[in-house]
PDB file of N, CA and C in Angstrom:
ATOM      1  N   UNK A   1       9.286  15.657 -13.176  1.00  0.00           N
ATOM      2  CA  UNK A   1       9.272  14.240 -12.896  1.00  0.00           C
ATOM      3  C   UNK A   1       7.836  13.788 -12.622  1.00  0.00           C
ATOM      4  N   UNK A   2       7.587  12.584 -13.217  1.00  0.00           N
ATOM      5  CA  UNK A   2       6.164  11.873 -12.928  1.00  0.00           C
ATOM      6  C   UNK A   2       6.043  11.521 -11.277  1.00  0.00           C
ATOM      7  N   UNK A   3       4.339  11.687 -11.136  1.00  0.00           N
ATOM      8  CA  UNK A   3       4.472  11.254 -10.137  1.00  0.00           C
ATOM      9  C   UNK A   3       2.828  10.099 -10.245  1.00  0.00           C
ATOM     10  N   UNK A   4       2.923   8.908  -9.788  1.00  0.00           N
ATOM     11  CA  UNK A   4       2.260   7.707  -9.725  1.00  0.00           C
ATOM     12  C   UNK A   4       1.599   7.210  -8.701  1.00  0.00           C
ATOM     13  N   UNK A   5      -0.216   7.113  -8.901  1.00  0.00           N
ATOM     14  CA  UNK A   5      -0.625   6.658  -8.124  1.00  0.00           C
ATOM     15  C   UNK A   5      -0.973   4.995  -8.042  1.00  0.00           C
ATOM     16  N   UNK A   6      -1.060   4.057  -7.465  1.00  0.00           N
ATOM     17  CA  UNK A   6      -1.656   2.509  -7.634  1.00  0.00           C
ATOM     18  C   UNK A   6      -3.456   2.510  -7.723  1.00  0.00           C
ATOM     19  N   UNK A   7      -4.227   2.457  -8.203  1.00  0.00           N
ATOM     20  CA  UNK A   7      -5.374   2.322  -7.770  1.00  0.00           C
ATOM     21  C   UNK A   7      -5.795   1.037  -8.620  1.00  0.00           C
ATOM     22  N   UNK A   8      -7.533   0.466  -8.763  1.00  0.00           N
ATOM     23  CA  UNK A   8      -7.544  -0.964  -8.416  1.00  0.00           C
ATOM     24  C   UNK A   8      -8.207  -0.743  -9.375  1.00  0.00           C
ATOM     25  N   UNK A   9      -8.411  -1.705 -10.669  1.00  0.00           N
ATOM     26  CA  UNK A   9      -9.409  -1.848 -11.582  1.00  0.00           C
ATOM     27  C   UNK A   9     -10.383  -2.618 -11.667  1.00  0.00           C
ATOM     28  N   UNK A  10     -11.335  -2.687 -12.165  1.00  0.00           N
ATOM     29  CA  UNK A  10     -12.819  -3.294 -12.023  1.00  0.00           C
ATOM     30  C   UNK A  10     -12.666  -5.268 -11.643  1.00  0.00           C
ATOM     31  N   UNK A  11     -11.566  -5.369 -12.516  1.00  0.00           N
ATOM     32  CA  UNK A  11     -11.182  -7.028 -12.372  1.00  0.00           C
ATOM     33  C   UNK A  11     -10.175  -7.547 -10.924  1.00  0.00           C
ATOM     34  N   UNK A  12      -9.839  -6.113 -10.057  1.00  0.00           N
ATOM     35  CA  UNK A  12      -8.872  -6.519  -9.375  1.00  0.00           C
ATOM     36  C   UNK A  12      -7.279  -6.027  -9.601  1.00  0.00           C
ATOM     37  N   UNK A  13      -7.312  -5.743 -10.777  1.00  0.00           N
ATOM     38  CA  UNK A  13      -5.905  -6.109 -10.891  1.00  0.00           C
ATOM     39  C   UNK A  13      -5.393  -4.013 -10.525  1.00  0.00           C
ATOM     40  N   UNK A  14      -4.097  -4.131 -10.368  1.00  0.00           N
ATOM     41  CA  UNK A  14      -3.713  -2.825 -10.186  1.00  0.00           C
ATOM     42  C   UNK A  14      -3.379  -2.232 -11.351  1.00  0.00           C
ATOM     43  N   UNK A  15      -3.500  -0.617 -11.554  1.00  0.00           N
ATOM     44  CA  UNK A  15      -2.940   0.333 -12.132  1.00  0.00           C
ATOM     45  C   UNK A  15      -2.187   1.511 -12.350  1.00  0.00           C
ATOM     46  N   UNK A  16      -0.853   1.536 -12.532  1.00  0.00           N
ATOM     47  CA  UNK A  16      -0.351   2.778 -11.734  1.00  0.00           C
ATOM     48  C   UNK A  16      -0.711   3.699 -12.753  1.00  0.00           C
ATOM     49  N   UNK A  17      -1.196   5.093 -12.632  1.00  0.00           N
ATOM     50  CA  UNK A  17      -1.476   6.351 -13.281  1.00  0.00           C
ATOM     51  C   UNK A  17      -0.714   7.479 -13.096  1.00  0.00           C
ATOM     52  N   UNK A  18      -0.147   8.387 -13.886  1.00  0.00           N
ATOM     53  CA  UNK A  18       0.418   9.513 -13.443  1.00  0.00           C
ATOM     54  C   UNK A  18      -0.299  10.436 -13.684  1.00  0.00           C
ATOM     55  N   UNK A  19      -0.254  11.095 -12.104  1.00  0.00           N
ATOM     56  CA  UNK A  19      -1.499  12.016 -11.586  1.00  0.00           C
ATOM     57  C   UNK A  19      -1.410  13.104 -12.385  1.00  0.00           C
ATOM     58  N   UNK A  20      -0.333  13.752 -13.380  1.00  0.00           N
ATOM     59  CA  UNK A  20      -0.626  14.919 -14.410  1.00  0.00           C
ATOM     60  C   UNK A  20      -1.186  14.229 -15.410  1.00  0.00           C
ATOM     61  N   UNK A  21      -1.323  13.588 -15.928  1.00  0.00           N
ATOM     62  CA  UNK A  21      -2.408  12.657 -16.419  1.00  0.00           C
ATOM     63  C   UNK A  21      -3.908  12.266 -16.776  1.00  0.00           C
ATOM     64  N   UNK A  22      -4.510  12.871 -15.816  1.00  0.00           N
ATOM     65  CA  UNK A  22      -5.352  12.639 -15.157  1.00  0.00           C
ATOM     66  C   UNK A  22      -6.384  14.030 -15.021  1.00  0.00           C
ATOM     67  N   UNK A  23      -7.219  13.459 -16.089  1.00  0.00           N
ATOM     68  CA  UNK A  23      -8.370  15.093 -17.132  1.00  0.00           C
ATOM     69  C   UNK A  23      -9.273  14.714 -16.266  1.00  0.00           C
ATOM     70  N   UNK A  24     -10.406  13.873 -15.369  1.00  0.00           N
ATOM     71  CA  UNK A  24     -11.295  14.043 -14.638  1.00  0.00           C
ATOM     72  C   UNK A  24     -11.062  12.487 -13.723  1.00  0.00           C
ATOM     73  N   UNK A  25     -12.223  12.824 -12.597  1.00  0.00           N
ATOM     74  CA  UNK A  25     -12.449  12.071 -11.715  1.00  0.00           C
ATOM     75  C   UNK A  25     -13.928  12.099 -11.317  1.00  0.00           C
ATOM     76  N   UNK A  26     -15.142  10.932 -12.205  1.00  0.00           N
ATOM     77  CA  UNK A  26     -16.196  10.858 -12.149  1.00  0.00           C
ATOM     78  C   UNK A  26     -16.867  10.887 -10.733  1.00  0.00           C
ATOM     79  N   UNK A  27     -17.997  10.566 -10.702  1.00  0.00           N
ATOM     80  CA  UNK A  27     -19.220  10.224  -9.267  1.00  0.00           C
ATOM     81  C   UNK A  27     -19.227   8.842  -9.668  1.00  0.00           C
ATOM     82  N   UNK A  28     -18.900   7.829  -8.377  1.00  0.00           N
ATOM     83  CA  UNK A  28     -19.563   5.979  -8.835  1.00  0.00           C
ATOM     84  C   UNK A  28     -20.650   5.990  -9.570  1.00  0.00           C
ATOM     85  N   UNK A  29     -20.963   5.567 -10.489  1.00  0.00           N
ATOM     86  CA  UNK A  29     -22.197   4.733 -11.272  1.00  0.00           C
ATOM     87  C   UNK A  29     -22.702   3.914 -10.664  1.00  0.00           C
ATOM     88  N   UNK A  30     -23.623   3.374 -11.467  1.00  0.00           N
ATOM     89  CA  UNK A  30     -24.479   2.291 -11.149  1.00  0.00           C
ATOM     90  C   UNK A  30     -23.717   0.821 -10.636  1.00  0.00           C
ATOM     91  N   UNK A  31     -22.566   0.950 -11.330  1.00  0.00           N
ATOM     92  CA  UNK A  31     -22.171  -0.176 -10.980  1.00  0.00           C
ATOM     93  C   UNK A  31     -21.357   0.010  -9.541  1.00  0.00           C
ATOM     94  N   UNK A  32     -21.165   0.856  -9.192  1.00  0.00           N
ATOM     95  CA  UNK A  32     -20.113   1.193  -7.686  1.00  0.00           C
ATOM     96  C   UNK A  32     -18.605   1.851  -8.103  1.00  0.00           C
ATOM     97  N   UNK A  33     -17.981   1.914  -9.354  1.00  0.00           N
ATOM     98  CA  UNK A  33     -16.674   2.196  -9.766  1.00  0.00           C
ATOM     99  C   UNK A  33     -17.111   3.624 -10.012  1.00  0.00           C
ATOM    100  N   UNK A  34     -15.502   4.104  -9.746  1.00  0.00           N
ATOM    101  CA  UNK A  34     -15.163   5.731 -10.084  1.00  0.00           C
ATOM    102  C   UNK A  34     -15.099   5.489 -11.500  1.00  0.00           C
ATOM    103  N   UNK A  35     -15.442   6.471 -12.222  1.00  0.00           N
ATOM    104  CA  UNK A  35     -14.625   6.468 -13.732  1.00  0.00           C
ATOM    105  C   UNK A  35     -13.377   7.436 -13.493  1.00  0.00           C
ATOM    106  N   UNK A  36     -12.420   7.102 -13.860  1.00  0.00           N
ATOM    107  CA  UNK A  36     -10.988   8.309 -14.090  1.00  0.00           C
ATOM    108  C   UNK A  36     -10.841   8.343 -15.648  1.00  0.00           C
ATOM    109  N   UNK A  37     -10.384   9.628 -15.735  1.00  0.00           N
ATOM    110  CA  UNK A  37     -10.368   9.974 -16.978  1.00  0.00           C
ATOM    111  C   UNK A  37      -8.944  10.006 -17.356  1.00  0.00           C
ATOM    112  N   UNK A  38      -8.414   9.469 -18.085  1.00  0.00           N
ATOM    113  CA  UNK A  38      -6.696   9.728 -18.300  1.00  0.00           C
ATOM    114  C   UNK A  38      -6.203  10.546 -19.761  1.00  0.00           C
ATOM    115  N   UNK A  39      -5.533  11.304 -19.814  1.00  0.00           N
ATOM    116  CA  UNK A  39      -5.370  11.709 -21.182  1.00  0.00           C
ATOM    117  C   UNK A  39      -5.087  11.173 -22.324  1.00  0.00           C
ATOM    118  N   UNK A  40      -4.519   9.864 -21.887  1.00  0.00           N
ATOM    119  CA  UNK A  40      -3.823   9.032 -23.255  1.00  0.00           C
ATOM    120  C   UNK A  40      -4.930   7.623 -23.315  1.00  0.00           C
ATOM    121  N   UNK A  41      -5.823   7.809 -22.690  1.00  0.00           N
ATOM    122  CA  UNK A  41      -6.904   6.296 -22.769  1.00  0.00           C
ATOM    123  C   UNK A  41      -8.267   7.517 -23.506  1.00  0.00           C
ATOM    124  N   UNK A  42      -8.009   6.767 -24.511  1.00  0.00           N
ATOM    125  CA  UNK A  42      -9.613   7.079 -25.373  1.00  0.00           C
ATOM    126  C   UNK A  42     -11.124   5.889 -25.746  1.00  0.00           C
ATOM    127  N   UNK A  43     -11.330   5.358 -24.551  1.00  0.00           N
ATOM    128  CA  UNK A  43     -12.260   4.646 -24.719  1.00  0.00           C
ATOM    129  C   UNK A  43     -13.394   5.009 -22.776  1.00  0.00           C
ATOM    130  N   UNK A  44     -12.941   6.866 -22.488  1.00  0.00           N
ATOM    131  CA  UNK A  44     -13.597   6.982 -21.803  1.00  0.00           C
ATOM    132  C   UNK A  44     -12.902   7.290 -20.390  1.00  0.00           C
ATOM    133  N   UNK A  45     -12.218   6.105 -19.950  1.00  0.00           N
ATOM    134  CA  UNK A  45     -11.486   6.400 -19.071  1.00  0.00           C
ATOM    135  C   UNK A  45     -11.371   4.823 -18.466  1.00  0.00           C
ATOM    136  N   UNK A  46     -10.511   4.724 -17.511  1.00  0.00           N
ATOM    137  CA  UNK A  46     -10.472   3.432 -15.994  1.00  0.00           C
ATOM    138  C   UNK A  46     -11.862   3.497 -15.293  1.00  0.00           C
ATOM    139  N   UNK A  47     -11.962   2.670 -14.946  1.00  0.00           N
ATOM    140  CA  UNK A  47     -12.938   1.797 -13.875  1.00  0.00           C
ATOM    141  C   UNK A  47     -12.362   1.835 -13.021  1.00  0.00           C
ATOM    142  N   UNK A  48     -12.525   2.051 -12.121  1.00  0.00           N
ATOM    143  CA  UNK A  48     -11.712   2.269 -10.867  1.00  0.00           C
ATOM    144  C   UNK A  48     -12.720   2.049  -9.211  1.00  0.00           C
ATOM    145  N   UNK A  49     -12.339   1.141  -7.973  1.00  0.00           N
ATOM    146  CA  UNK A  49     -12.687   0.364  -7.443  1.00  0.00           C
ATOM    147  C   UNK A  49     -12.908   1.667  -6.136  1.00  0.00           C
ATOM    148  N   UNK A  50     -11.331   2.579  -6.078  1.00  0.00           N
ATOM    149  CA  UNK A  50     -11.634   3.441  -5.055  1.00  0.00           C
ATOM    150  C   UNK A  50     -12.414   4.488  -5.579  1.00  0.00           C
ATOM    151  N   UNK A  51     -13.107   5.384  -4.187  1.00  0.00           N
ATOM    152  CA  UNK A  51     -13.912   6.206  -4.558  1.00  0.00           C
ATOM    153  C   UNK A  51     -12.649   7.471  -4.633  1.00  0.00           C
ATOM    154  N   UNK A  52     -13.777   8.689  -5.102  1.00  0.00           N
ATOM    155  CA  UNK A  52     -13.203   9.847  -5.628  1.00  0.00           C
ATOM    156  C   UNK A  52     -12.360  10.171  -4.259  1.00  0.00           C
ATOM    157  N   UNK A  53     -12.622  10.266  -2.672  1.00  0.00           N
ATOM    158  CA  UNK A  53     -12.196  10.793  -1.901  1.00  0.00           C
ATOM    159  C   UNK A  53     -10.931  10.234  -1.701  1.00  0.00           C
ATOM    160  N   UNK A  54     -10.790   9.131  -2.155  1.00  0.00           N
ATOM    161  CA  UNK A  54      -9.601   8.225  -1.935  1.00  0.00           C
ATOM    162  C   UNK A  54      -8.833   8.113  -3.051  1.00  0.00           C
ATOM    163  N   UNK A  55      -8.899   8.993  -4.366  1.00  0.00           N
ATOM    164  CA  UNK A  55      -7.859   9.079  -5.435  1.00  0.00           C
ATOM    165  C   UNK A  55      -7.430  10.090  -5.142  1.00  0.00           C
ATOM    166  N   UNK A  56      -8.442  11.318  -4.318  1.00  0.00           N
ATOM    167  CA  UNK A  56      -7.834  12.855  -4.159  1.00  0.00           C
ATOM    168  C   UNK A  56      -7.089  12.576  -3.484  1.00  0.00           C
ATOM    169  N   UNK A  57      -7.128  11.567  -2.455  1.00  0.00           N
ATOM    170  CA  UNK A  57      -6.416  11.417  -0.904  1.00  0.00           C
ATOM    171  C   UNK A  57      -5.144  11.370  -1.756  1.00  0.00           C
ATOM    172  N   UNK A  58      -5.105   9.796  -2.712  1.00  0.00           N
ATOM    173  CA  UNK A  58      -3.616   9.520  -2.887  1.00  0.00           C
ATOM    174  C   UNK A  58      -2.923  10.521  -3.748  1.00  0.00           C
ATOM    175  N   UNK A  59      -3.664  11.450  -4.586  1.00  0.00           N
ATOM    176  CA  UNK A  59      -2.917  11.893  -5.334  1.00  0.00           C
ATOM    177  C   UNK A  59      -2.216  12.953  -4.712  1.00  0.00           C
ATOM    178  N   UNK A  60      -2.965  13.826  -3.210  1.00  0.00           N
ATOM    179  CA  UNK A  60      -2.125  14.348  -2.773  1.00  0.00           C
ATOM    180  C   UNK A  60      -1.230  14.100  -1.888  1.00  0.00           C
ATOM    181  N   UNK A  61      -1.212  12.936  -1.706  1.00  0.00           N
ATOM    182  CA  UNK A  61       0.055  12.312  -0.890  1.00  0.00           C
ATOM    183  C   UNK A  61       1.351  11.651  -2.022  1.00  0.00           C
ATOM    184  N   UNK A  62       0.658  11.827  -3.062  1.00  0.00           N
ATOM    185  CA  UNK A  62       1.798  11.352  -4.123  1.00  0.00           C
ATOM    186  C   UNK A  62       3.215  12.191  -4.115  1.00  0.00           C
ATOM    187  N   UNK A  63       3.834  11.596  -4.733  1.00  0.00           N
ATOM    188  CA  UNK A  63       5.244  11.881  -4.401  1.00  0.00           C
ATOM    189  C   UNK A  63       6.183  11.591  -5.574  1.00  0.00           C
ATOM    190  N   UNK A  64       6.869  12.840  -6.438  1.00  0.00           N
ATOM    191  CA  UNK A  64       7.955  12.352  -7.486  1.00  0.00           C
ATOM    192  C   UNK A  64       8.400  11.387  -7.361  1.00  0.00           C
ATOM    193  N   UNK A  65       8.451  10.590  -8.170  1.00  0.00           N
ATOM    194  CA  UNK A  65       9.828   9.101  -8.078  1.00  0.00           C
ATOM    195  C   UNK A  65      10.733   9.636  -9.275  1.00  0.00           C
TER     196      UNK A  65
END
């Protein structure tokens, strides 16, 4: 069973991801966003608003639905 995190994209808006999913977790850039890497997005990865310590956080608090 999948399991789904919410995190925030560059415009605000939310994204849920499923954390097996999920091929890397960059250092912020220049601009302040995480890059996440997802397996099925080929233009690099999400922009992402939280930092790395706070996707590890949620992903290990994630939980099958």
């Amino acid at each position: 069973m999948p399991r789904f995190i919410t995190l925030t994209l560059r415009d605000g808006k939310p994204v849920d991801l499923n954390v097996d999913m999920i091929g890397s977790i960059g250092e912020p850039g220049e601009d302040g966003l995480t890059k996440v890497g997802h397996l099925t997005h080929n233009n690099g990865g999400f922009p992402i608003k939280e930092t790395k310590a706070v996707i590890l956080k949620k992903i290990k608090e994630s939980k099958i639905i």
